[in-house]
N, C-alpha and C. Protein backbone atom coordinates (compact mmCIF):
# COMPACT_ATOMS: atom_id res chain seq x y z
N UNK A 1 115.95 155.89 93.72
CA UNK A 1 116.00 155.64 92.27
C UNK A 1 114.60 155.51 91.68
N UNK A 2 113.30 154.56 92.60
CA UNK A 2 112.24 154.46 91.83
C UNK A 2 111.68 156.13 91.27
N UNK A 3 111.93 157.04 92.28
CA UNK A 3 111.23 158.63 91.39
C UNK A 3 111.87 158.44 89.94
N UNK A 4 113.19 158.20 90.01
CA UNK A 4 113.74 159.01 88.89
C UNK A 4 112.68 158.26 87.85
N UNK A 5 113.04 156.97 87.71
CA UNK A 5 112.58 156.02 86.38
C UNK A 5 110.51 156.26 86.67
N UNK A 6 109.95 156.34 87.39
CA UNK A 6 108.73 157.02 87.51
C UNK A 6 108.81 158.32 86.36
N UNK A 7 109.75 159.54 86.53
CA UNK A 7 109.51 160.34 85.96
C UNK A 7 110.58 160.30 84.70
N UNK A 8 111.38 159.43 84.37
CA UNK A 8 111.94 159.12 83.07
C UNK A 8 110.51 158.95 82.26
N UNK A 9 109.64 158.30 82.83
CA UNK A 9 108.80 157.78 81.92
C UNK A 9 107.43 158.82 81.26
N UNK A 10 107.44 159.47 82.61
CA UNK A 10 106.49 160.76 82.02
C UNK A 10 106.92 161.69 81.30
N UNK A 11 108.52 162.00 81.27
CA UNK A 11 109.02 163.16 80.26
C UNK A 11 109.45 162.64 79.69
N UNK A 12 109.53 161.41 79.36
CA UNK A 12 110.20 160.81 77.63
C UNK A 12 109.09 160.14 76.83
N UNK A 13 107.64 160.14 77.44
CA UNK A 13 106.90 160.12 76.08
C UNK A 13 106.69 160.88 75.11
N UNK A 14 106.25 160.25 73.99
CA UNK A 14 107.18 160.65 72.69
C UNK A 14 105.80 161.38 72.55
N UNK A 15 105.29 161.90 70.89
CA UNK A 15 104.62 162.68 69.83
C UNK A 15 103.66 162.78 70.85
N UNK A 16 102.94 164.13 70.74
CA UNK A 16 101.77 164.94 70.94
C UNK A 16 100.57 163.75 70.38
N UNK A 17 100.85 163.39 69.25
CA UNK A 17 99.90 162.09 68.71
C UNK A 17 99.64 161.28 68.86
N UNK A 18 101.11 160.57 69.49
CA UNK A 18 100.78 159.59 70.42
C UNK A 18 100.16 159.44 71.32
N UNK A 19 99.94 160.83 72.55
CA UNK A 19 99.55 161.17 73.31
C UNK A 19 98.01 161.21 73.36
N UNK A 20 97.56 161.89 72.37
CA UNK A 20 96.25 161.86 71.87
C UNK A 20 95.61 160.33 71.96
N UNK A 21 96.13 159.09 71.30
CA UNK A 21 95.79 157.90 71.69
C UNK A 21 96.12 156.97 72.94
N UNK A 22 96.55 157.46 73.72
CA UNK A 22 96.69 157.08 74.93
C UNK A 22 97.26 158.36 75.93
N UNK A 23 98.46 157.87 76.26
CA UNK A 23 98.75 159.06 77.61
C UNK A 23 97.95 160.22 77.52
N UNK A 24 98.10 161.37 78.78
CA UNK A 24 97.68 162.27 77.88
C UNK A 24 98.77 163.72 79.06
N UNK A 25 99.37 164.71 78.44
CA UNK A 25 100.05 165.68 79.49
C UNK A 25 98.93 166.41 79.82
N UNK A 26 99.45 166.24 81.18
CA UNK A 26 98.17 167.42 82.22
C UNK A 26 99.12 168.54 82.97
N UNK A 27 99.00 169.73 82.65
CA UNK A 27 99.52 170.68 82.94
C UNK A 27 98.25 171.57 83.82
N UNK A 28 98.45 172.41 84.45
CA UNK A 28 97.68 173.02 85.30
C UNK A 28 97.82 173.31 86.89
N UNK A 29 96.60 173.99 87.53
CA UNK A 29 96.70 174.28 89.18
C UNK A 29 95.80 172.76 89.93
N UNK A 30 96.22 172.77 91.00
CA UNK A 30 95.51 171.89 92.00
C UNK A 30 94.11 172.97 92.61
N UNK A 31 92.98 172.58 92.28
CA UNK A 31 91.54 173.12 92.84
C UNK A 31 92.01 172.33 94.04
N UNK A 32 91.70 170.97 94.13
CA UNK A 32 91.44 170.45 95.41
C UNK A 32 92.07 168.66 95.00
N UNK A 33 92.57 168.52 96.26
CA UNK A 33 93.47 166.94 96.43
C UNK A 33 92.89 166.22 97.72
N UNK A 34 93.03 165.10 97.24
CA UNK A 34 92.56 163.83 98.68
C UNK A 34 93.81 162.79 98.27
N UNK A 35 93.01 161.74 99.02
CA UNK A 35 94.54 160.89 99.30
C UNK A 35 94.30 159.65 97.72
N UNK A 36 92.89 159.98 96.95
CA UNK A 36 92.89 159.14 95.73
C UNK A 36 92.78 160.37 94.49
N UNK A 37 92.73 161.72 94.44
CA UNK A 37 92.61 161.99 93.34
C UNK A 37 92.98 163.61 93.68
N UNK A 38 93.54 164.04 92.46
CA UNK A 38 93.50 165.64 92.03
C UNK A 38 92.21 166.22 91.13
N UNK A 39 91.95 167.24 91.72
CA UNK A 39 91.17 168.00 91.11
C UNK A 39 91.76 168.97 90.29
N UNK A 40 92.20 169.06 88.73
CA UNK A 40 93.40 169.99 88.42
C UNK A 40 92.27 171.13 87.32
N UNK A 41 92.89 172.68 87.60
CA UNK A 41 92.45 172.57 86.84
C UNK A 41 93.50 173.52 85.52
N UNK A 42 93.27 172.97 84.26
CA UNK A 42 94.04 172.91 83.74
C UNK A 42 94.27 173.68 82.31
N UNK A 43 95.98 174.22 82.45
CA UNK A 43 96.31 175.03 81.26
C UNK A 43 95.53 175.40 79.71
N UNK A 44 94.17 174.35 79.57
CA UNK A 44 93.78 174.46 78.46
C UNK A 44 92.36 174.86 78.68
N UNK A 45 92.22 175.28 80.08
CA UNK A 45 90.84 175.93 80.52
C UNK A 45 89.62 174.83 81.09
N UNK A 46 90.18 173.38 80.51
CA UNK A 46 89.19 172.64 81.21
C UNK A 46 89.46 171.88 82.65
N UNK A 47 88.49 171.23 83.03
CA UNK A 47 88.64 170.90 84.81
C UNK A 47 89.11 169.52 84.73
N UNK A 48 90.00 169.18 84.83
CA UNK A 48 90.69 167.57 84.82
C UNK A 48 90.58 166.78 86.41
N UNK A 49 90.18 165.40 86.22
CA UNK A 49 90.05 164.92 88.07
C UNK A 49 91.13 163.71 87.32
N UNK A 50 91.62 163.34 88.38
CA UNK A 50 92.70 162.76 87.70
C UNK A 50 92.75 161.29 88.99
N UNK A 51 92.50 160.80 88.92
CA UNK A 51 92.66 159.26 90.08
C UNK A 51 93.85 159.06 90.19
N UNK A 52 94.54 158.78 91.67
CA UNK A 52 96.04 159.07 92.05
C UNK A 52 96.13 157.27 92.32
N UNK A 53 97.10 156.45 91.58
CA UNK A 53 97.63 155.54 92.19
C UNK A 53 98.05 155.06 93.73
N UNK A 54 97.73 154.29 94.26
CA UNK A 54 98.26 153.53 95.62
C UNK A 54 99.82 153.94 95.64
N UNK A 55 100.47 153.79 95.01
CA UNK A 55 102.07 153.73 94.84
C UNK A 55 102.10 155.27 93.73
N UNK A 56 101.78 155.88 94.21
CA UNK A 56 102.14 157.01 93.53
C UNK A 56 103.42 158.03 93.90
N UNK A 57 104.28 158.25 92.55
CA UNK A 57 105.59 159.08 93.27
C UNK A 57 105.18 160.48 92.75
N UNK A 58 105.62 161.21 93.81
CA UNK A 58 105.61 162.73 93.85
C UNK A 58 107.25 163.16 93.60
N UNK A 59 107.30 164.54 92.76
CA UNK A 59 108.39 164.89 92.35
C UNK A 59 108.13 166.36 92.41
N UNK A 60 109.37 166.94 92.63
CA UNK A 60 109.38 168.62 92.96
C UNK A 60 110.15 169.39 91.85
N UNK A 61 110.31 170.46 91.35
CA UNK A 61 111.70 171.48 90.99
C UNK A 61 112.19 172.28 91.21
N UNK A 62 113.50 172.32 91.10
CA UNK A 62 114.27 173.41 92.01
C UNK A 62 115.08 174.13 90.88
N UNK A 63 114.96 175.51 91.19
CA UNK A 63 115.50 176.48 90.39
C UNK A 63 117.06 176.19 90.12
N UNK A 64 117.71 176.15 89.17
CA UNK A 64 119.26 175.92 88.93
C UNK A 64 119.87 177.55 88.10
N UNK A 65 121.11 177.81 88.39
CA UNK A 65 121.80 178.86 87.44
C UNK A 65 121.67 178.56 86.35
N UNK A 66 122.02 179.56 85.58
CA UNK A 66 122.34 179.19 83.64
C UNK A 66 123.71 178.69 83.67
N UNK A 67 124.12 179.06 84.92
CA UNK A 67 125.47 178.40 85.13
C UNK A 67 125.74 176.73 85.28
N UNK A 68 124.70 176.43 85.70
CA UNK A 68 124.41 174.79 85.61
C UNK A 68 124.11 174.03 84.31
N UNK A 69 123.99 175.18 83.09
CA UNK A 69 123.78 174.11 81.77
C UNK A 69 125.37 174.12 81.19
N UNK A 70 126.22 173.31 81.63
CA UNK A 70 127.46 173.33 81.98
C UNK A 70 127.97 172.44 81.00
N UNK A 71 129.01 172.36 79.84
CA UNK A 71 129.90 170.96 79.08
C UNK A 71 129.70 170.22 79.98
N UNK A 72 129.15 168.91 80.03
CA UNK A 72 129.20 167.36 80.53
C UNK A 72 127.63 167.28 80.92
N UNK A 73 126.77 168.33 81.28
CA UNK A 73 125.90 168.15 82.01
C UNK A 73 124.32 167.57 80.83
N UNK A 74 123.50 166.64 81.63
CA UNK A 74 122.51 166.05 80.80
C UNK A 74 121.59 167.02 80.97
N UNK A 75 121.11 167.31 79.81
CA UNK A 75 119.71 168.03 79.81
C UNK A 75 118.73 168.11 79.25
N UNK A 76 117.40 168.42 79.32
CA UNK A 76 116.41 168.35 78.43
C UNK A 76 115.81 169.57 78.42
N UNK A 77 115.29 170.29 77.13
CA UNK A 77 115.31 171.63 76.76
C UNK A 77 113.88 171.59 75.63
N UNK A 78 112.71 171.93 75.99
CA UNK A 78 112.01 172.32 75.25
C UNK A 78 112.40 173.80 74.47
N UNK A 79 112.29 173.65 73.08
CA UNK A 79 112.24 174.71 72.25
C UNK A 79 111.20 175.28 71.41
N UNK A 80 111.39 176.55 70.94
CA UNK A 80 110.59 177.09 69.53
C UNK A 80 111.50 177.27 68.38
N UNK A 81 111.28 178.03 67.12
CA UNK A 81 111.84 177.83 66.13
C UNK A 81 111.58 179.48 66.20
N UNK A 82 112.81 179.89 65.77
CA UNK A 82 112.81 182.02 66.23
C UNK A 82 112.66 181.66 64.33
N UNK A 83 112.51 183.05 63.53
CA UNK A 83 112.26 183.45 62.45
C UNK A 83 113.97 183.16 61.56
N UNK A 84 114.56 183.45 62.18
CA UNK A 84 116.39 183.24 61.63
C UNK A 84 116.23 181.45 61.54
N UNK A 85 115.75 180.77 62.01
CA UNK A 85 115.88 179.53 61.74
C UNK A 85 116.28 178.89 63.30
N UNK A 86 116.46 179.96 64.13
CA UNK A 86 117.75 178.89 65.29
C UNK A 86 116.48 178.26 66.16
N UNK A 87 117.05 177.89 67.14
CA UNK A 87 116.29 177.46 68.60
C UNK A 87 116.93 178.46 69.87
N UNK A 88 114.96 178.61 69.85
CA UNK A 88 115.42 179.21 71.52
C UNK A 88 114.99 178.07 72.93
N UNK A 89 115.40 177.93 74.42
CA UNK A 89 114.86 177.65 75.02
C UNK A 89 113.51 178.33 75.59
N UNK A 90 112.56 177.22 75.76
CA UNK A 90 111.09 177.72 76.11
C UNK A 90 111.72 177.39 77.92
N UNK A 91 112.24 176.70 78.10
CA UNK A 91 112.76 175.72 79.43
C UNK A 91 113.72 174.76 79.50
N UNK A 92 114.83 174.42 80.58
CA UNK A 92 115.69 173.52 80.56
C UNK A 92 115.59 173.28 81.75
N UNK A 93 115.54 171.51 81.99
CA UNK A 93 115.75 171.16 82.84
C UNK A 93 116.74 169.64 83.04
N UNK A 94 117.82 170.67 83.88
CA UNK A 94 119.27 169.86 84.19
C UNK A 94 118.80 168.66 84.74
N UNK A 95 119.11 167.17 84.45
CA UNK A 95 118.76 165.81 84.31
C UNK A 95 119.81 165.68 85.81
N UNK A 96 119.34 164.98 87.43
CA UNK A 96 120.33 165.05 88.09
C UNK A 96 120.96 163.55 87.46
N UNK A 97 122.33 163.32 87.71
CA UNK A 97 123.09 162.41 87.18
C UNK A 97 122.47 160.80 86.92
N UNK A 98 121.61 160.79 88.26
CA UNK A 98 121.75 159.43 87.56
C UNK A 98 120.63 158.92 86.57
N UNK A 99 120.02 160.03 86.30
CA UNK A 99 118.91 160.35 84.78
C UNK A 99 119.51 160.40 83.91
N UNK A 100 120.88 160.52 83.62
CA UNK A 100 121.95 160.80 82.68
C UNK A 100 121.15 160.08 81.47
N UNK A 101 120.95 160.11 80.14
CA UNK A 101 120.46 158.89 79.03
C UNK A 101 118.55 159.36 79.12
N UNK A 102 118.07 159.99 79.61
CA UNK A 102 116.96 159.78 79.89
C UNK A 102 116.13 160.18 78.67
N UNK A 103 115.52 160.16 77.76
CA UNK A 103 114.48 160.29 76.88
C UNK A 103 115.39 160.75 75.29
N UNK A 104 117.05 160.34 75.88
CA UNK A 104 117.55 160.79 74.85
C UNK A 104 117.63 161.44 73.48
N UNK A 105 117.25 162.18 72.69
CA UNK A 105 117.08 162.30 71.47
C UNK A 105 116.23 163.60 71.11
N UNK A 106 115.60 163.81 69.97
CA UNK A 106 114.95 165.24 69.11
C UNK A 106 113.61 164.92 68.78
N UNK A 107 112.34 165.69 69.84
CA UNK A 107 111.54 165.05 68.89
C UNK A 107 110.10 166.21 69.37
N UNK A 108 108.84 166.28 68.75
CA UNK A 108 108.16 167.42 69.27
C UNK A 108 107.54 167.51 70.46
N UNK A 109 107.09 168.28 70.79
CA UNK A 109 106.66 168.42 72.38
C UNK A 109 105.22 169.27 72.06
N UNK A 110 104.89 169.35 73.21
CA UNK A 110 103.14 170.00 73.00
C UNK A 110 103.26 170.91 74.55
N UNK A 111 104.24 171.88 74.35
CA UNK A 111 104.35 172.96 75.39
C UNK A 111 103.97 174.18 74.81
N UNK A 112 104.29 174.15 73.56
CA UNK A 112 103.66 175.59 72.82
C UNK A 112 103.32 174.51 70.98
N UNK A 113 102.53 175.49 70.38
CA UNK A 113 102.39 174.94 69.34
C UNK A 113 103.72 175.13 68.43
N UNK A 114 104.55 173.75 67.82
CA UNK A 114 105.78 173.68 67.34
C UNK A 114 106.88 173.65 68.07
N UNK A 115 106.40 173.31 69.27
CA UNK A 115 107.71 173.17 70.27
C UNK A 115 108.47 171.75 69.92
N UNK A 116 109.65 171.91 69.90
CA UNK A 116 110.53 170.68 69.86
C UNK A 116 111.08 170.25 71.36
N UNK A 117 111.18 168.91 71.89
CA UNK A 117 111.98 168.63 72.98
C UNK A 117 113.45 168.18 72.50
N UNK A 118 114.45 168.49 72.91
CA UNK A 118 115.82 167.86 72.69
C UNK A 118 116.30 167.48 74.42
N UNK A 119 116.65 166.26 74.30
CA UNK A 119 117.77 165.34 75.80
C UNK A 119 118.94 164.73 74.86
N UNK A 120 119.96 165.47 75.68
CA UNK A 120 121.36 165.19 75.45
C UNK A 120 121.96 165.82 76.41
N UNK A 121 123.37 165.81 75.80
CA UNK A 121 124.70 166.53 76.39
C UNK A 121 124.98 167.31 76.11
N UNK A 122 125.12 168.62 76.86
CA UNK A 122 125.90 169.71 77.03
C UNK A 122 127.18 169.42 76.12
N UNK A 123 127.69 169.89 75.07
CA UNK A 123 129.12 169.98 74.85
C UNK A 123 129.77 170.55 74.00
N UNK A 124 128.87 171.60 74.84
CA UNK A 124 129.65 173.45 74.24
C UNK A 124 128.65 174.53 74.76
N UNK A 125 128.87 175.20 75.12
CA UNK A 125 128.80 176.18 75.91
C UNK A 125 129.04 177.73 75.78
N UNK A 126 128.48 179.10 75.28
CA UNK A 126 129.34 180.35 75.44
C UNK A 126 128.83 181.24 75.89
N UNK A 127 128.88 182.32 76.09
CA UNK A 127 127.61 183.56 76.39
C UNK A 127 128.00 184.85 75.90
N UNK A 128 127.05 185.18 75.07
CA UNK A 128 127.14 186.61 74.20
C UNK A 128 126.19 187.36 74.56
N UNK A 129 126.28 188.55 74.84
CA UNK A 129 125.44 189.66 74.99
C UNK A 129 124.54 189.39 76.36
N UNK A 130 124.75 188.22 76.95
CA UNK A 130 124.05 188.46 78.44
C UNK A 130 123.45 186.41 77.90
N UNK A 131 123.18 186.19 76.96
CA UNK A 131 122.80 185.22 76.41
C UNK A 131 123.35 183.80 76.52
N UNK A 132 123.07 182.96 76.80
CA UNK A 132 123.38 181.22 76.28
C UNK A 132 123.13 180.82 75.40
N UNK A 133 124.32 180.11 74.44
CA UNK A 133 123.82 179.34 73.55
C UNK A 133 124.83 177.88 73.55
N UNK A 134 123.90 177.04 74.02
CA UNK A 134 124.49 175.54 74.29
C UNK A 134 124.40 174.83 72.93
N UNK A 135 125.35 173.59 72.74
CA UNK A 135 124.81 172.64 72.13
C UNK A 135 124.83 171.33 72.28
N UNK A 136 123.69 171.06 72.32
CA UNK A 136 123.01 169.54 72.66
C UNK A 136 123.28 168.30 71.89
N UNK A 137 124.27 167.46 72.46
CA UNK A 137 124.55 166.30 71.63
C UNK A 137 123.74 164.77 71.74
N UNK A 138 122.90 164.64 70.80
CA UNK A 138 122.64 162.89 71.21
C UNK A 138 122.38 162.28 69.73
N UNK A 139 122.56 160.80 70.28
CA UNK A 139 122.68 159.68 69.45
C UNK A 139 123.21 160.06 67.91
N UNK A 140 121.76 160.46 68.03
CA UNK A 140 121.41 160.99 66.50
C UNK A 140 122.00 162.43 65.63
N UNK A 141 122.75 163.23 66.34
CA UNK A 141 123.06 164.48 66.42
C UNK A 141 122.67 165.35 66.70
N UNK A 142 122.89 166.52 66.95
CA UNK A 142 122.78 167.83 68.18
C UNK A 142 122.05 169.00 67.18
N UNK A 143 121.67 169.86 68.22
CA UNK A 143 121.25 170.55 68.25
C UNK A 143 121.44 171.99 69.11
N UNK A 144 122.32 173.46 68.09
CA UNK A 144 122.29 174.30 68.97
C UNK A 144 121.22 175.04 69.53
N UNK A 145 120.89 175.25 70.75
CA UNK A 145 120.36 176.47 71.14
C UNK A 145 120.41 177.59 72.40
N UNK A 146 119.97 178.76 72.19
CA UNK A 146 119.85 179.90 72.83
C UNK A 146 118.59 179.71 73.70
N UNK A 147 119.42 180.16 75.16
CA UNK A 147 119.16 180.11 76.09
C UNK A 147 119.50 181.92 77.32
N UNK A 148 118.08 182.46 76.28
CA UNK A 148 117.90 183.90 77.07
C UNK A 148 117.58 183.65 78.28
N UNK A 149 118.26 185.54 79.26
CA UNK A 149 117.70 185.45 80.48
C UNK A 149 116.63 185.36 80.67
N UNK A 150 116.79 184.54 82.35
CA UNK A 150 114.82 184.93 82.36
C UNK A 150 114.45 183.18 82.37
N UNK A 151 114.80 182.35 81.12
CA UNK A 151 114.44 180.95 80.78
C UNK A 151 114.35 180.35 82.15
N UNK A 152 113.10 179.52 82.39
CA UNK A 152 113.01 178.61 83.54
C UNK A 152 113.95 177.70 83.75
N UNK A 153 115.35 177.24 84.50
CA UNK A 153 116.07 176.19 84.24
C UNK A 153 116.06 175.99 85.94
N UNK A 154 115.59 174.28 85.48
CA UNK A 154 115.77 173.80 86.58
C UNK A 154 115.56 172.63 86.87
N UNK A 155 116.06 171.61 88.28
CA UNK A 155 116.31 170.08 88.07
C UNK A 155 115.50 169.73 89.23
N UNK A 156 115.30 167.96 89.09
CA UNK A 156 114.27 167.45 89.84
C UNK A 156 115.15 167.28 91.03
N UNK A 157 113.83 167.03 92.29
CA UNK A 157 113.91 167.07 93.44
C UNK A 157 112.97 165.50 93.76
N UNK A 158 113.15 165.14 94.92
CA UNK A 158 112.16 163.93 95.85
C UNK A 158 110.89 165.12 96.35
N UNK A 159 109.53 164.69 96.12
CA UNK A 159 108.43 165.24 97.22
C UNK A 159 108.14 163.90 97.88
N UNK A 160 106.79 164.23 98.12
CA UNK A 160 105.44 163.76 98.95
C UNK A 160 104.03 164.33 98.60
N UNK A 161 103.28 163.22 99.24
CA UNK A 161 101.50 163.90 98.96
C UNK A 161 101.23 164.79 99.71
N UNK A 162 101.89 165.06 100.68
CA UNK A 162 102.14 166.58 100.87
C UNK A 162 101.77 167.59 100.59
N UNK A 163 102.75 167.20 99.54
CA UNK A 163 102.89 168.53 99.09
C UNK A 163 102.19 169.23 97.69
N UNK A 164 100.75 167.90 97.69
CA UNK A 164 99.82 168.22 96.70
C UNK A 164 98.51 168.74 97.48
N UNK A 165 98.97 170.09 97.15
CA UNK A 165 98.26 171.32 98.01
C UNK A 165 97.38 172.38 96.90
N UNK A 166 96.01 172.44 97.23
CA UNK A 166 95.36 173.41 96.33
C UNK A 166 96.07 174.56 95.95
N UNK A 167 96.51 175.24 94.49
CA UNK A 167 96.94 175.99 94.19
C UNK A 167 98.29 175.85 93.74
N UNK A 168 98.96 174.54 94.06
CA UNK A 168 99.92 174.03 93.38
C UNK A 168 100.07 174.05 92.28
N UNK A 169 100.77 174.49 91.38
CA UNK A 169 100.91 174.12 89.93
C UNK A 169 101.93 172.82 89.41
N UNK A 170 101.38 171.82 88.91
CA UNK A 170 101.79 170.96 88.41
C UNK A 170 101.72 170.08 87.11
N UNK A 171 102.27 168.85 86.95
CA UNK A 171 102.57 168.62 85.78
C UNK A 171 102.90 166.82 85.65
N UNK A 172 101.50 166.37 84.84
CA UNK A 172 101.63 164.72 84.90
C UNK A 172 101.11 164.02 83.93
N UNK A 173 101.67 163.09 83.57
CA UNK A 173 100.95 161.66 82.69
C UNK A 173 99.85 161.38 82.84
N UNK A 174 98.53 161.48 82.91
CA UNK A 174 97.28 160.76 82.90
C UNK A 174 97.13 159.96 82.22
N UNK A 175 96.82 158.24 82.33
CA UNK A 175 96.03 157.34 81.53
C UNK A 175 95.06 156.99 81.48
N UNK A 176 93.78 157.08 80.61
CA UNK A 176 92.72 156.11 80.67
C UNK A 176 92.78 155.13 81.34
N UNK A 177 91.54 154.74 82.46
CA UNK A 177 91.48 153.24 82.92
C UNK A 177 90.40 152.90 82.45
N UNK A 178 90.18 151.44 83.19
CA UNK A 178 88.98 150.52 82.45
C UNK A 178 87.57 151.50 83.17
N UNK A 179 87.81 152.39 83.98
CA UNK A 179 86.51 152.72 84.69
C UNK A 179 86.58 154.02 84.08
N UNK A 180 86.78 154.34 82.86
CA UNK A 180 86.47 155.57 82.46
C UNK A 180 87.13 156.70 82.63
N UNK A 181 88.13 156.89 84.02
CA UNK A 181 88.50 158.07 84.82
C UNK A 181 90.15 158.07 84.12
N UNK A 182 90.58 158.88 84.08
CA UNK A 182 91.96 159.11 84.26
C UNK A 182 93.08 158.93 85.20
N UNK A 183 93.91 158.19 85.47
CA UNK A 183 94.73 158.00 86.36
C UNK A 183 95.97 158.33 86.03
N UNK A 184 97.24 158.40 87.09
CA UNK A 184 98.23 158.68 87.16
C UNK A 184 98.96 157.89 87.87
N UNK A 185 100.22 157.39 87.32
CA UNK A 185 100.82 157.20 88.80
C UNK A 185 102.24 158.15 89.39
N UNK A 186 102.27 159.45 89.08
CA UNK A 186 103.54 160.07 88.92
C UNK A 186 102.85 161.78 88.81
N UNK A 187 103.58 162.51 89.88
CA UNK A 187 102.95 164.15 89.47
C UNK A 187 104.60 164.89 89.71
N UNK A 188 104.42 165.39 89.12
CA UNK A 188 105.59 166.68 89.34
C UNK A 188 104.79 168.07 89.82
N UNK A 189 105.40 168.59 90.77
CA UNK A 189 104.04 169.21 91.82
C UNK A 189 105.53 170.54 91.70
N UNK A 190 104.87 172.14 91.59
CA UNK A 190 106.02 173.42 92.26
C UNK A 190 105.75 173.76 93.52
N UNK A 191 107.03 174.27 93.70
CA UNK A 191 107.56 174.39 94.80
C UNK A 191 108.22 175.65 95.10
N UNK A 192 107.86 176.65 96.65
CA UNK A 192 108.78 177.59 96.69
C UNK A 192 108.70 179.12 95.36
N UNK A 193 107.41 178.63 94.80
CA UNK A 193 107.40 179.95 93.08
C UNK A 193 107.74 178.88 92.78
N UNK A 194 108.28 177.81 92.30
CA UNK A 194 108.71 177.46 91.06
C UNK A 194 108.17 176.40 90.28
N UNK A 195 106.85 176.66 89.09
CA UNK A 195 106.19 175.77 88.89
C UNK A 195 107.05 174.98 87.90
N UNK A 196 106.79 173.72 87.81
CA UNK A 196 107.33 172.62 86.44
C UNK A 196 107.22 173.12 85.19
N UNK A 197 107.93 173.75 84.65
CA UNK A 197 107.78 174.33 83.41
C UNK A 197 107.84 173.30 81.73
N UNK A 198 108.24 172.04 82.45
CA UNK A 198 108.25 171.48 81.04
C UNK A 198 106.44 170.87 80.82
């Protein structure tokens, strides 16, 4: 259980803005790892070192069907906004059960510029022309969207430091500490081809 609520906490922080004043998302490859820090370097072209917590949890992802964004099932779905007005998926990744509730709700994300994140429930489902289009229910109300082939969908797994191997592509929370450096205590590391797409 401690992974899950470890990584509840890195994919349910909220605004890009917020982020900016504290947390911060680190997306990118592993240059080089030891047993206190990643060397990442990262989606926005610069070189991130990132100081790894004593108690640090490692987390993996595993590829799922489109058949898995299923009525009942929890999920979280970064989107864009297509020109017609709808939502497409940029990525979905199926919440395993007992994440069920996890970051619940509608709010923006900083995966593409204007990306929205939505976590809810599956509860509806159809497929036209080769296509998905789910809709996402929470608290506050839902949200449909299309879910073309191809879309990364997929749910968390247990790792290890392991399996933080140069050339890894991964995906984590960094915080400011009092010594200047960035720390973490939580990475979502790919696996097998399949990097963390959220």
């Amino acid at each position: 259980m401690r992974v899950w609520f470890a990584l509840l906490t890195a994919l349910t922080l909220a605004s890009p803005s917020f982020a900016q004043s504290g947390p911060s998302r680190v997306r990118g490859t592993i240059e080089a790892a030891s047993e206190t820090s990643l060397t990442i370097n990262a989606r926005d072209g610069q070189r991130q070192i990132v100081a790894l917590d004593r108690d640090l949890t490692v987390s993996t992802v595993k590829r799922v069907p489109l058949s898995g964004i299923a009525p009942g099932s929890f999920i979280g779905t970064a989107t864009r906004r297509l020109p017609d007005g709808s939502l497409q998926a940029i990525e979905v990744l199926v919440f395993p059960e007992e994440m069920r509730g996890a970051g619940e709700g509608h709010r923006p994300w900083d995966l593409e510029p204007g990306s929205m994140m939505t976590n809810g429930t599956v509860t509806g489902a159809v497929e036209s022309a080769g296509e998905h289009e789910v809709t996402v229910t929470y608290k506050e109300g839902s949200q449909t969207v299309r879910v073309p082939p191809g879309t990364p969908v997929v749910t968390l797994a247990p790792a290890t430091r392991a399996d933080l191997r140069p050339g890894a592509p991964v995906f984590l929370i960094a915080m400011p500490g009092p010594d200047g450096k960035l720390h973490t205590a939580r990475v979502t590391v790919g696996s097998d081809g399949v990097a963390p797409p959220m």
